[in-house]
C-alpha atoms as a PDB file:
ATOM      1  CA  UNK A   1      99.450  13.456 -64.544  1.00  0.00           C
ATOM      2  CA  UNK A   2     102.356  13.305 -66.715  1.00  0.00           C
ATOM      3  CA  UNK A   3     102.745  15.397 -70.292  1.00  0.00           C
ATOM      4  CA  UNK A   4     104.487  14.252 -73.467  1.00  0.00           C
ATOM      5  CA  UNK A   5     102.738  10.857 -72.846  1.00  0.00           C
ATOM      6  CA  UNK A   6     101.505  10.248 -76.284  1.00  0.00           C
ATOM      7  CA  UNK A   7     105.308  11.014 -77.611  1.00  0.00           C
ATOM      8  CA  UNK A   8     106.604   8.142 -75.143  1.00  0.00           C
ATOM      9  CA  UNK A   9     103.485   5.917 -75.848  1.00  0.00           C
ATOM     10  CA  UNK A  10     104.225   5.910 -79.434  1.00  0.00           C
ATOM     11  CA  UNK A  11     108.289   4.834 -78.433  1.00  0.00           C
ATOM     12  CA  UNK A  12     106.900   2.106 -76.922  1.00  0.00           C
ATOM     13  CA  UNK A  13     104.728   1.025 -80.051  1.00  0.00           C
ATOM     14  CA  UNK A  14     106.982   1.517 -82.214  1.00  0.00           C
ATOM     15  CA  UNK A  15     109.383  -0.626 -80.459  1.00  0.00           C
ATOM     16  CA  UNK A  16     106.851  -3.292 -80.316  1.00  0.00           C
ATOM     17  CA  UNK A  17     106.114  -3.048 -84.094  1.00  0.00           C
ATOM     18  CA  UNK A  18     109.602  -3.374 -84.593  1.00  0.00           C
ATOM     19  CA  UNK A  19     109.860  -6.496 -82.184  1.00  0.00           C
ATOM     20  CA  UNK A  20     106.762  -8.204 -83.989  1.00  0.00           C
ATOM     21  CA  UNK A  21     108.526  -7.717 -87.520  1.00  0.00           C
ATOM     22  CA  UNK A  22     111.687  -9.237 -86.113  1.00  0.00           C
ATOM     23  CA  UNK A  23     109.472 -11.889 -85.037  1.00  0.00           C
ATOM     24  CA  UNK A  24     108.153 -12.587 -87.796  1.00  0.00           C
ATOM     25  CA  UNK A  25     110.864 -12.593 -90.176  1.00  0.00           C
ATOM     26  CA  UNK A  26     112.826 -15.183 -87.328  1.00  0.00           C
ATOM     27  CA  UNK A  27     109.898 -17.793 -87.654  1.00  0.00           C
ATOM     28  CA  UNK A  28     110.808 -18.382 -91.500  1.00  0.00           C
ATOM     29  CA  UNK A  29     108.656 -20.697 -94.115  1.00  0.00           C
ATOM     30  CA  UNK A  30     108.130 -23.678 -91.872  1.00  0.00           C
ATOM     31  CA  UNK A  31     106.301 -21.105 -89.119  1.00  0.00           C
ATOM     32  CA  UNK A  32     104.432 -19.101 -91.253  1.00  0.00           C
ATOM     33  CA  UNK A  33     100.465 -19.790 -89.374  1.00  0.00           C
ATOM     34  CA  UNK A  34      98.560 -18.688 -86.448  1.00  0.00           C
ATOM     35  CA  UNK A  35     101.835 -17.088 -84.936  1.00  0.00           C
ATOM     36  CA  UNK A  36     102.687 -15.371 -88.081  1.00  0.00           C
ATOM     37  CA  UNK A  37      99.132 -13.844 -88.364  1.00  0.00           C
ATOM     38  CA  UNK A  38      99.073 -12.738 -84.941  1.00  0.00           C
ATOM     39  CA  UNK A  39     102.290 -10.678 -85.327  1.00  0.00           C
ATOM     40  CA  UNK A  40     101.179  -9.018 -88.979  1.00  0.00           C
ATOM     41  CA  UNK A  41      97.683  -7.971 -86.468  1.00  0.00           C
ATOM     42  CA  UNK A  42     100.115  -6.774 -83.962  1.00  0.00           C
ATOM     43  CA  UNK A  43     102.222  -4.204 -86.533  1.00  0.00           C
ATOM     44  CA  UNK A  44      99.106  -3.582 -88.199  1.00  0.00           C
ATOM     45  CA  UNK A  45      97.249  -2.469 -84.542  1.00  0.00           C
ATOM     46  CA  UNK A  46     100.606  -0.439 -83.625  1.00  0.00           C
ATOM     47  CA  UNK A  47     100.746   1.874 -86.826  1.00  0.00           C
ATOM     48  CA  UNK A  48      97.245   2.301 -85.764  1.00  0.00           C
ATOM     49  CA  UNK A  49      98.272   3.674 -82.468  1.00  0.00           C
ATOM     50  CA  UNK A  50     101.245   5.375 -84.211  1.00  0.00           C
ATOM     51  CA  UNK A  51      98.905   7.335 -86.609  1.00  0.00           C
ATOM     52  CA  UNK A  52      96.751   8.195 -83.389  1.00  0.00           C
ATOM     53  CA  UNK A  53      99.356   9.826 -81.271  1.00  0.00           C
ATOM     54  CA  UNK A  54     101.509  11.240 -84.214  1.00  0.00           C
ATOM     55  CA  UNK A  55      98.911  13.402 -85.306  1.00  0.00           C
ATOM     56  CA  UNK A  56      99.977  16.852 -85.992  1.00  0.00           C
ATOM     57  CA  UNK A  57      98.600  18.279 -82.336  1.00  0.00           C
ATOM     58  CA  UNK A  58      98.434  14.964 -80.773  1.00  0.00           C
ATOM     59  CA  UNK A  59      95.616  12.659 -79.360  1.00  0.00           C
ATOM     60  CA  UNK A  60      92.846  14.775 -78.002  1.00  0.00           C
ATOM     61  CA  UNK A  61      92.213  12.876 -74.660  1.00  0.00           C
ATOM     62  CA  UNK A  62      96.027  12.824 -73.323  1.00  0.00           C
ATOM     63  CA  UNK A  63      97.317  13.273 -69.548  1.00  0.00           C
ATOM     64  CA  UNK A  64      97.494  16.779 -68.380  1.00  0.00           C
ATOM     65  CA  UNK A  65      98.779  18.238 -64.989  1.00  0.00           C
ATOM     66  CA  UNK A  66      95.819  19.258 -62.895  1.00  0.00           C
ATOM     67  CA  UNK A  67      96.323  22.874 -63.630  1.00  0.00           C
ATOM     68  CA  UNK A  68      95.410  22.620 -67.306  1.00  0.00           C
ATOM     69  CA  UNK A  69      91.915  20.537 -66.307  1.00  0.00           C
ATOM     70  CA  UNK A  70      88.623  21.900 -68.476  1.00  0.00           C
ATOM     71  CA  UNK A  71      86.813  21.444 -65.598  1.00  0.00           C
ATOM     72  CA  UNK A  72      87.341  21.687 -62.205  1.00  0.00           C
ATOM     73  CA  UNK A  73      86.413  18.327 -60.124  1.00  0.00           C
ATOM     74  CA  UNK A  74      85.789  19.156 -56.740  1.00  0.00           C
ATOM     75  CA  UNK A  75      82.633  18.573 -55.216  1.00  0.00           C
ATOM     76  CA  UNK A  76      81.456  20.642 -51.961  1.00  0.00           C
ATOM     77  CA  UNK A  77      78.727  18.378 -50.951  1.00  0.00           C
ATOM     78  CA  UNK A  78      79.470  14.449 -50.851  1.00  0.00           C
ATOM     79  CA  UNK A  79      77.701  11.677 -49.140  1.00  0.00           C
ATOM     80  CA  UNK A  80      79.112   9.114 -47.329  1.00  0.00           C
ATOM     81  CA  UNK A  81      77.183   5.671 -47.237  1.00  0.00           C
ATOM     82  CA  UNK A  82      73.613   6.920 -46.837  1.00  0.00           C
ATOM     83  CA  UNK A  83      73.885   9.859 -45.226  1.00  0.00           C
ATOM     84  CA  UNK A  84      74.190  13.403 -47.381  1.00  0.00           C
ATOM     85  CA  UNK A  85      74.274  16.876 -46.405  1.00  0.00           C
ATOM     86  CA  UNK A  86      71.867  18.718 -45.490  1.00  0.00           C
ATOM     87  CA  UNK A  87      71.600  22.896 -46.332  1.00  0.00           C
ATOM     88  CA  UNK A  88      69.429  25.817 -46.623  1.00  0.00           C
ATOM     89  CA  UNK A  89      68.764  27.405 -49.790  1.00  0.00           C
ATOM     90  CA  UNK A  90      71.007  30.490 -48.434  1.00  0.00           C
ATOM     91  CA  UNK A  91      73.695  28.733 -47.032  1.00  0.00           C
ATOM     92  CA  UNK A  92      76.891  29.640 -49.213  1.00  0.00           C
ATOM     93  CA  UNK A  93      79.570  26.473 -49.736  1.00  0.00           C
ATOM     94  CA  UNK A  94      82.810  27.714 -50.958  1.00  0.00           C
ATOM     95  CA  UNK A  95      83.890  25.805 -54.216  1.00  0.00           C
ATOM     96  CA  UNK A  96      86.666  24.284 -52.802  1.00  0.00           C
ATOM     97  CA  UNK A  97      85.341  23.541 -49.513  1.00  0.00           C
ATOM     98  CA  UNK A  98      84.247  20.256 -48.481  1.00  0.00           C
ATOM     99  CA  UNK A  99      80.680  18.864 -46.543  1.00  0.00           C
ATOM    100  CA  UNK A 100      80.338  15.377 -46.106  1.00  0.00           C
ATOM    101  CA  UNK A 101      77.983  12.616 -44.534  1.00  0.00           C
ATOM    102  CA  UNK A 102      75.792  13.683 -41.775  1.00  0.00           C
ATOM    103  CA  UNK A 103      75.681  17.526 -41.901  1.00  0.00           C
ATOM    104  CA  UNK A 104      72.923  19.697 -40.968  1.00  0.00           C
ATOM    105  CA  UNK A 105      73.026  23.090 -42.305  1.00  0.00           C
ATOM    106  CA  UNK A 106      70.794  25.963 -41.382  1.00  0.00           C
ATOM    107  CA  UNK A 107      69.749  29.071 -42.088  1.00  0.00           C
ATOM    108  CA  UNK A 108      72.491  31.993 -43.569  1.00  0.00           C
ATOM    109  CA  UNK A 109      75.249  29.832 -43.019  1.00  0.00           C
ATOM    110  CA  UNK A 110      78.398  30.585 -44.810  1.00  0.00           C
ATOM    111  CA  UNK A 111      81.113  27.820 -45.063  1.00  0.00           C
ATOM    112  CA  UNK A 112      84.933  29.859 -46.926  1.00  0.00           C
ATOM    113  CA  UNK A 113      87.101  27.917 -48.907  1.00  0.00           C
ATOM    114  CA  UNK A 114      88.869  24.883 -47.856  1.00  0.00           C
ATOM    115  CA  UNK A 115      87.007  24.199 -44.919  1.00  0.00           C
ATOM    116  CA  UNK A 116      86.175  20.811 -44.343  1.00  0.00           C
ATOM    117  CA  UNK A 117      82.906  19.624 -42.606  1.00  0.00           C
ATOM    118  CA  UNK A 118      83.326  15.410 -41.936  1.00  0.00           C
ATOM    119  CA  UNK A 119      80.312  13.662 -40.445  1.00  0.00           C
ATOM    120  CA  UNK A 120      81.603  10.088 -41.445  1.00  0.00           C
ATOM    121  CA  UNK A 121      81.495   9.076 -37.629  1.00  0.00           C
ATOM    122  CA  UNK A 122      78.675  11.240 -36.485  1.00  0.00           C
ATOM    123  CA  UNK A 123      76.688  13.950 -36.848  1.00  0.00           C
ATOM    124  CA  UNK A 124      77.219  17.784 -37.526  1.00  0.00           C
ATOM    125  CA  UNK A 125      74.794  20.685 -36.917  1.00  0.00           C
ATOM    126  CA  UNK A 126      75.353  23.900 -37.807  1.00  0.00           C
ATOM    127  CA  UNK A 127      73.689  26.728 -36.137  1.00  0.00           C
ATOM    128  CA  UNK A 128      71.753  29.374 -38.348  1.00  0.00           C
ATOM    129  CA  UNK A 129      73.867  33.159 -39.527  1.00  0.00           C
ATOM    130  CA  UNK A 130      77.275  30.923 -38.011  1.00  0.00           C
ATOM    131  CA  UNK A 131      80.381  31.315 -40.027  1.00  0.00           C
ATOM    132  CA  UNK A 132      83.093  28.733 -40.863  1.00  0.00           C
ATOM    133  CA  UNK A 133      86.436  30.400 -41.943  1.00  0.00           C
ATOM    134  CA  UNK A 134      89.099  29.268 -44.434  1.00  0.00           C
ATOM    135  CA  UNK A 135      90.738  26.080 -43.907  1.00  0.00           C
ATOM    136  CA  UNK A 136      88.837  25.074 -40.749  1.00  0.00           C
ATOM    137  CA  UNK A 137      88.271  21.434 -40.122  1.00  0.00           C
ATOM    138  CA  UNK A 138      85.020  20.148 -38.109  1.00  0.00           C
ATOM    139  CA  UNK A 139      84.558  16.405 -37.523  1.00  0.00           C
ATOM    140  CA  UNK A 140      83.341  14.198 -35.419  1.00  0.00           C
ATOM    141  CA  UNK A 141      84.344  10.953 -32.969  1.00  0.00           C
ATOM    142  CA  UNK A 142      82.104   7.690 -31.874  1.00  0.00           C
ATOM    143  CA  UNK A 143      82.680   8.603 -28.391  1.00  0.00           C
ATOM    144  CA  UNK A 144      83.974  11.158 -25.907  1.00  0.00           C
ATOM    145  CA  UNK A 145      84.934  10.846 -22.373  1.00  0.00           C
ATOM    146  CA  UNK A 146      82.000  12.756 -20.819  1.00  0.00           C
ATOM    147  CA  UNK A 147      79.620  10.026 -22.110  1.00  0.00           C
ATOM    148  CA  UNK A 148      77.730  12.595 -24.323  1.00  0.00           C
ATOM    149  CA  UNK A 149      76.917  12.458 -27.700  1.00  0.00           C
ATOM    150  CA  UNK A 150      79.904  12.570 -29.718  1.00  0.00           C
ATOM    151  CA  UNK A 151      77.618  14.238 -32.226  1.00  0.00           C
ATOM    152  CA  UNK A 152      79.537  18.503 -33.349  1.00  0.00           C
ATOM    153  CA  UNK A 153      76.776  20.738 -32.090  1.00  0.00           C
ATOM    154  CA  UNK A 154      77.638  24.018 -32.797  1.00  0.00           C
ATOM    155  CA  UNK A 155      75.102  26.814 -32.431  1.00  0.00           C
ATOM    156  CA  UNK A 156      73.533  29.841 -33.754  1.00  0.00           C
ATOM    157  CA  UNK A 157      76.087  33.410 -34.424  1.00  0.00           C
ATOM    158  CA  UNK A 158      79.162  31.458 -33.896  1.00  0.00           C
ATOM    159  CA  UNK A 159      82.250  32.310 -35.728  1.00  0.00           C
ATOM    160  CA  UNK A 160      84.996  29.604 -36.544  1.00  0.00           C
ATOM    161  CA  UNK A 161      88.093  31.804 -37.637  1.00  0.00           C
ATOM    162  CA  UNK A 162      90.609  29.841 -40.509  1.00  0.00           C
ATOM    163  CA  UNK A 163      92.546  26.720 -39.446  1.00  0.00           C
ATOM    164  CA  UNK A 164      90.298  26.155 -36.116  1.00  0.00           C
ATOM    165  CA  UNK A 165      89.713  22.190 -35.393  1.00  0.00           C
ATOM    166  CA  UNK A 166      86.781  21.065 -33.807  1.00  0.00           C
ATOM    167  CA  UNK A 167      86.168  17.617 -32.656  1.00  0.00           C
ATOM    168  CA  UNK A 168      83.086  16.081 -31.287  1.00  0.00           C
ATOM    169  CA  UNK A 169      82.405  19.302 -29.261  1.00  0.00           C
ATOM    170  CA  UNK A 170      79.466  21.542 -28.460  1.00  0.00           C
ATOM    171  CA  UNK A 171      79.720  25.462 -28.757  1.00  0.00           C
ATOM    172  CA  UNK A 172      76.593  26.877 -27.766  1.00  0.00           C
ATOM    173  CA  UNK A 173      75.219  30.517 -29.735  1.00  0.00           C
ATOM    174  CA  UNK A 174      76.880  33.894 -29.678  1.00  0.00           C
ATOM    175  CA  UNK A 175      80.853  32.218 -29.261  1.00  0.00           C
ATOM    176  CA  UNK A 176      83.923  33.682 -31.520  1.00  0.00           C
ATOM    177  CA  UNK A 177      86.691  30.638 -31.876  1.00  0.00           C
ATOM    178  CA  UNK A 178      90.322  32.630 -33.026  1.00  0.00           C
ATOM    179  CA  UNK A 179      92.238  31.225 -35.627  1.00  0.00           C
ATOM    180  CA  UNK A 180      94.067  28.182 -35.409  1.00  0.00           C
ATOM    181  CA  UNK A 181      92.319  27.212 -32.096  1.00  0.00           C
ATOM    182  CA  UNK A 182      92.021  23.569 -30.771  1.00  0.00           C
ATOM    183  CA  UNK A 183      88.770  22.407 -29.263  1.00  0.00           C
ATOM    184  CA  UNK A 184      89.101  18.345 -28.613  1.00  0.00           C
ATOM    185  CA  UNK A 185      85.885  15.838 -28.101  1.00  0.00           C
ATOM    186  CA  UNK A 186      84.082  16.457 -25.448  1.00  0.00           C
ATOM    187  CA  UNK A 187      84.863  19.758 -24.828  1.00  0.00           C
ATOM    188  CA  UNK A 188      81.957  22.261 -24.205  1.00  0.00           C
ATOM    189  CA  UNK A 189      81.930  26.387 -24.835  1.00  0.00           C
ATOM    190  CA  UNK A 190      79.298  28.105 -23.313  1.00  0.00           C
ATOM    191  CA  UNK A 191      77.094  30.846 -25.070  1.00  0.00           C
ATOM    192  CA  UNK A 192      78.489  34.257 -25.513  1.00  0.00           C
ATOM    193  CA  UNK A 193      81.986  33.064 -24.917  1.00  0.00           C
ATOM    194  CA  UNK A 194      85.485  34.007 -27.110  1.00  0.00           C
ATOM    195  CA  UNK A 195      88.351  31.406 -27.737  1.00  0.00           C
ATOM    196  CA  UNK A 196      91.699  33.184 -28.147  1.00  0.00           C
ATOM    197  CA  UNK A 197      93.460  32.275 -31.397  1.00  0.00           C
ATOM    198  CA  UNK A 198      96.263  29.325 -30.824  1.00  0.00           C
ATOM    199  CA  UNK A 199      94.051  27.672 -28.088  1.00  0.00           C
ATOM    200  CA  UNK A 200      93.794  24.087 -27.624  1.00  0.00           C
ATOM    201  CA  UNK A 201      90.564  23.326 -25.346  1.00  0.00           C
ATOM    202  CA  UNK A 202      91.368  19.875 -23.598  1.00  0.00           C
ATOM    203  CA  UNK A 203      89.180  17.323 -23.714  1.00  0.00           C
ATOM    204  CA  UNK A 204      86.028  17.228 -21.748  1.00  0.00           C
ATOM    205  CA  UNK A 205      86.716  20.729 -20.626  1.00  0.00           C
ATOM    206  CA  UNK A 206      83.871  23.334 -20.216  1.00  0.00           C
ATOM    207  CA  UNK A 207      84.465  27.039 -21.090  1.00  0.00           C
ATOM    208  CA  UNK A 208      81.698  28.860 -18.781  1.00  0.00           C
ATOM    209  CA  UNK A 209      79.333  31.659 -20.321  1.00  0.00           C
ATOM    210  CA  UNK A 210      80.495  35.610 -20.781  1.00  0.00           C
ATOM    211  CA  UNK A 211      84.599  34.331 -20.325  1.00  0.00           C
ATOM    212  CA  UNK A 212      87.729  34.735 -22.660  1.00  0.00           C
ATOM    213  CA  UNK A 213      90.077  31.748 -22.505  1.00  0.00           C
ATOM    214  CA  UNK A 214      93.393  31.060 -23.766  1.00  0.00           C
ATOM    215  CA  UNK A 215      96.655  29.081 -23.936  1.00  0.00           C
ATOM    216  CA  UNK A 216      98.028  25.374 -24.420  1.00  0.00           C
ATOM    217  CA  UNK A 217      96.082  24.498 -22.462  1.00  0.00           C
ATOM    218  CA  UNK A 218      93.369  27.116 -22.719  1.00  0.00           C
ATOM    219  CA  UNK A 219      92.724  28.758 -19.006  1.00  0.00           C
ATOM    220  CA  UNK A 220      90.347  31.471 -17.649  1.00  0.00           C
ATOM    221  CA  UNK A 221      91.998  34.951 -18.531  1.00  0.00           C
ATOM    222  CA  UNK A 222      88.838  37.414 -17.715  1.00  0.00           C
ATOM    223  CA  UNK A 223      85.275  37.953 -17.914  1.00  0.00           C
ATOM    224  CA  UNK A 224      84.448  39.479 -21.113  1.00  0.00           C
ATOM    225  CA  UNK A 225      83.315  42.975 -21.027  1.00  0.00           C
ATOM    226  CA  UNK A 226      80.509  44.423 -22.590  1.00  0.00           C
ATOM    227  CA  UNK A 227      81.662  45.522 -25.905  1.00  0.00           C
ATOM    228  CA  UNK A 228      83.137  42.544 -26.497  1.00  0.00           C
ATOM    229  CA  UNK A 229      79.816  40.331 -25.532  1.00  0.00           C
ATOM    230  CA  UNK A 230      77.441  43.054 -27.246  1.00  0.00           C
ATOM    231  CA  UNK A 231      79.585  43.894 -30.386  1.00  0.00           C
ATOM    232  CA  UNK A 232      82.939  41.711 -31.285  1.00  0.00           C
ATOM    233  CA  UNK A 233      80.735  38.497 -30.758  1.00  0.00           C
ATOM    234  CA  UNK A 234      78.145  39.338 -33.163  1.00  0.00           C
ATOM    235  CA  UNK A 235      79.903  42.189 -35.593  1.00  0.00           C
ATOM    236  CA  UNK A 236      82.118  39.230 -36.412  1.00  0.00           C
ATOM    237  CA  UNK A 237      79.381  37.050 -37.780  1.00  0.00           C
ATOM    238  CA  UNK A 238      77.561  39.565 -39.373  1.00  0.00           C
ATOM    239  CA  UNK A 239      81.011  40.689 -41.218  1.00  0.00           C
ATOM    240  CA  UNK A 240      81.854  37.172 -43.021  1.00  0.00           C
ATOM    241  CA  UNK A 241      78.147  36.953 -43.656  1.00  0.00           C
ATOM    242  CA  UNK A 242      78.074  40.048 -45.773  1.00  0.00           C
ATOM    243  CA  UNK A 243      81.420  39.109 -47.255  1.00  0.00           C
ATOM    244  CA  UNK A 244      80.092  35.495 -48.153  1.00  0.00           C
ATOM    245  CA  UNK A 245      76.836  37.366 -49.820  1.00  0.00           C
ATOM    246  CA  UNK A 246      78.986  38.834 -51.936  1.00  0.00           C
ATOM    247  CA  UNK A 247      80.313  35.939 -53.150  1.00  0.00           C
ATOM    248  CA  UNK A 248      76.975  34.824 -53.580  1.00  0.00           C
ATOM    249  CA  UNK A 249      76.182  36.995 -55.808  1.00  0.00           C
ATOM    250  CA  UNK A 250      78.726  35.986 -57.800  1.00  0.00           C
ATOM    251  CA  UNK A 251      77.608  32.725 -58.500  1.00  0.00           C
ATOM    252  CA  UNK A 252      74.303  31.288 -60.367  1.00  0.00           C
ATOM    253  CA  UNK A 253      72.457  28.291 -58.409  1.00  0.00           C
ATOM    254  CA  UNK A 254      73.107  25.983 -61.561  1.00  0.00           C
ATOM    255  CA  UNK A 255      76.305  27.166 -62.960  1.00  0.00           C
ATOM    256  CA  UNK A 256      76.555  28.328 -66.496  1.00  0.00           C
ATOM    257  CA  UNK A 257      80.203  28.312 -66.786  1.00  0.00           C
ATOM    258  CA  UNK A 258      80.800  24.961 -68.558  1.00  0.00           C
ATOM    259  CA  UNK A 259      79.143  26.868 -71.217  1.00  0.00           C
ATOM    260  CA  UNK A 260      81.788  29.345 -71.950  1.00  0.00           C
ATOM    261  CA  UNK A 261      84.349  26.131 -72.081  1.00  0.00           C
ATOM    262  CA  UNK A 262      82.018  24.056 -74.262  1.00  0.00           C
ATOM    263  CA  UNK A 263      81.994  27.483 -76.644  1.00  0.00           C
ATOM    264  CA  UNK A 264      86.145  27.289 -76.255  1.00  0.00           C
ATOM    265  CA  UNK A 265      86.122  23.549 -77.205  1.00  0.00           C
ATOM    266  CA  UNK A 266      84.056  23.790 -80.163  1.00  0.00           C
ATOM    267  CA  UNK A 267      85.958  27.135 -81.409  1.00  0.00           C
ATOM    268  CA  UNK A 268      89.461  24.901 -81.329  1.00  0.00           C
ATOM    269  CA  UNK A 269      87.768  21.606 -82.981  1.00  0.00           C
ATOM    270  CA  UNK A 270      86.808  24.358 -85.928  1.00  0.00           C
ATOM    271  CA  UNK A 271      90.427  25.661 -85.938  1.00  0.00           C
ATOM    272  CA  UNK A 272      91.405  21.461 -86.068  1.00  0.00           C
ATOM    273  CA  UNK A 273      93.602  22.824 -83.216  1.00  0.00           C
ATOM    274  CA  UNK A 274      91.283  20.055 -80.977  1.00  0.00           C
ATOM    275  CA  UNK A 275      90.365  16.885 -82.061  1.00  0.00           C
ATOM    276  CA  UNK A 276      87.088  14.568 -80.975  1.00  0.00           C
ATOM    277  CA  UNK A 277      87.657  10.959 -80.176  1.00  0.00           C
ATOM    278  CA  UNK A 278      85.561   7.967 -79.330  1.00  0.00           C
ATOM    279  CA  UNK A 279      86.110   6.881 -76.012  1.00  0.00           C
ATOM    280  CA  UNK A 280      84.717   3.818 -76.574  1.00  0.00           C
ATOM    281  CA  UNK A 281      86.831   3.192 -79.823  1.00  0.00           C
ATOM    282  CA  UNK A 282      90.071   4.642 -77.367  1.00  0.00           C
ATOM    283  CA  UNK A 283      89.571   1.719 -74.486  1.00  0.00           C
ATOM    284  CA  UNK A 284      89.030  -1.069 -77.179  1.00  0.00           C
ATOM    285  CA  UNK A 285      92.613   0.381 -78.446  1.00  0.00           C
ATOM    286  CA  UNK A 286      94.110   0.415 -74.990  1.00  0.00           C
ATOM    287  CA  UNK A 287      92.710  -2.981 -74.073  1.00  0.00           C
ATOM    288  CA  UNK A 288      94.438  -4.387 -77.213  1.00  0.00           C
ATOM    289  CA  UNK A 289      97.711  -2.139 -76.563  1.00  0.00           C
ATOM    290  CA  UNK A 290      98.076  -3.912 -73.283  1.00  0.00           C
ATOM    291  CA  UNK A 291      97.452  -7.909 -74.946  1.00  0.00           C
ATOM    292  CA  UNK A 292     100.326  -6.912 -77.477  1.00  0.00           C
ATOM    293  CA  UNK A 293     102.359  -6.305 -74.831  1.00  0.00           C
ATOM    294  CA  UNK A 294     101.387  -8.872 -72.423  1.00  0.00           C
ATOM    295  CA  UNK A 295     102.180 -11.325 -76.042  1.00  0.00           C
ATOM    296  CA  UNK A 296     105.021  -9.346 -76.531  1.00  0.00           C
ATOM    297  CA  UNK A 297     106.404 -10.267 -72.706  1.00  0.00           C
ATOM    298  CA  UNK A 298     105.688 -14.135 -73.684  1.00  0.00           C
ATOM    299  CA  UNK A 299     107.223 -13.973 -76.771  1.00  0.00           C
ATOM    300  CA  UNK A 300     110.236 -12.956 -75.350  1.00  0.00           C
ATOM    301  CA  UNK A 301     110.625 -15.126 -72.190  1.00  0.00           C
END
């Protein structure tokens, strides 16, 4: 969105004006009908426009960079054809994060900002008390070389740390998945299991229960020992889930704060530093804007 636009919208009407006066003043005596006519509307529709966007603070509905938006547009929940996402009262969505088509959500699940949940090729579960991080990206495929279903099972107590992809995998309960970790289609990780952070998990490849694996490719590094199967597993779930309470908390079910703008909004139309316009009246005006020029183009060729 570009600013200034009414300033270089009213240049251009006023240099149509000034065309349609030349106009008419060309066609002389022996032209003065239907022509004649249509070029007095014209001038008279332009200083209408000109009186519109030279007002003293300018047209109220104008193009703004995204930054200076009332509201804020995103949606965290969209469907895609006729499937819609599916959540439990408690499950925290992030604002900015975003869940669409066939997602199943369960119970405590928290999903941080700009993660992105995509079940537009088939379906994602969610495990109960599992976390998704910032940024991380689950979707799904329409097949995968083991023949499964390509369906994104993930279980119950898992972690997803930021900027993780997952792809038409399953990852059973109790698994932590580092940061910026690949797992392709296909690709299974057994129950109380960790991911290192930068892994990519090949496709089709199976992670075995109570192991840590890592690398490009991810390998076998160790079993896991008991602190880390008893504690780091589930401490880590448990953490983000009290964080993402928090920001619960934080939030009301409906929203109220369009309320507070609406309050703004009125308090500037009362200072006349924010004017009210009819839309409908403002397309009708743009419709005819774009016949004068589309006359104006003829007129001229």
């Amino acid at each position: 969105m570009l600013k200034n636009s009414g300033g270089r919208l009213a240049a251009l009407l006023k240099k149509q004006a000034s065309h349609g006066a030349a106009w008419a003043t060309a066609a002389g005596p022996q032209q003065q009908g239907p022509l004649a006519a249509s070029s007095h509307g014209q001038q008279q529709q332009a200083q209408r426009w000109l009186n519109f966007y030279e007002a003293p603070n300018g047209p109220a509905v104008k193009l703004q960079d995204i930054e200076e938006e009332w509201y804020v547009r995103q949606r965290p929940k969209l469907s895609l054809l006729d499937k819609s996402p599916w959540c439990q009262p408690d499950t925290w969505i992030a604002p900015n994060a975003v869940v669409a088509g066939d997602v199943d959500i369960y119970d405590q699940v928290a999903i941080f900002y700009g993660a992105v949940l995509r079940g537009d090729l088939n379906k994602i579960r969610i495990g109960g008390s599992s976390v998704v991080l910032d940024r991380a990206v689950i979707h799904t495929a329409r097949a995968v070389p083991t023949g499964l279903n390509p369906a994104t099972l993930i279980g119950d107590h898992v972690t997803i740390e930021p900027h993780a992809v997952l792809r038409a995998c399953r990852v059973e309960p109790h698994v932590l998945i580092g940061a910026r970790s690949v797992v392709c289609e296909g690709a299974i990780i057994e129950h109380e299991s960790i991911l290192a952070p930068l892994s990519v998990l090949p496709p089709a490849r199976r992670i075995p229960s109570g192991e840590l694996w890592a690398g490009n490719p991810a390998r076998f590094v160790r079993k896991l020992t008991a602190h880390e199967r008893d504690r780091v597993i589930p401490e880590a779930a448990v953490h983000y889930l009290a964080v993402a309470q928090r920001l619960m908390r934080e939030e009301l079910p409906q929203g109220t704060g369009w309320r507070d703008v609406e309050a703004y909004r009125e308090k500037l139309v009362l200072n006349k530093e924010y004017e009210w316009v009819n839309f409908r009246e403002q397309k009708y005006l743009m419709r005819l804007q774009h016949e004068a020029a589309l006359l104006d183009k003829i007129m001229h060729h």
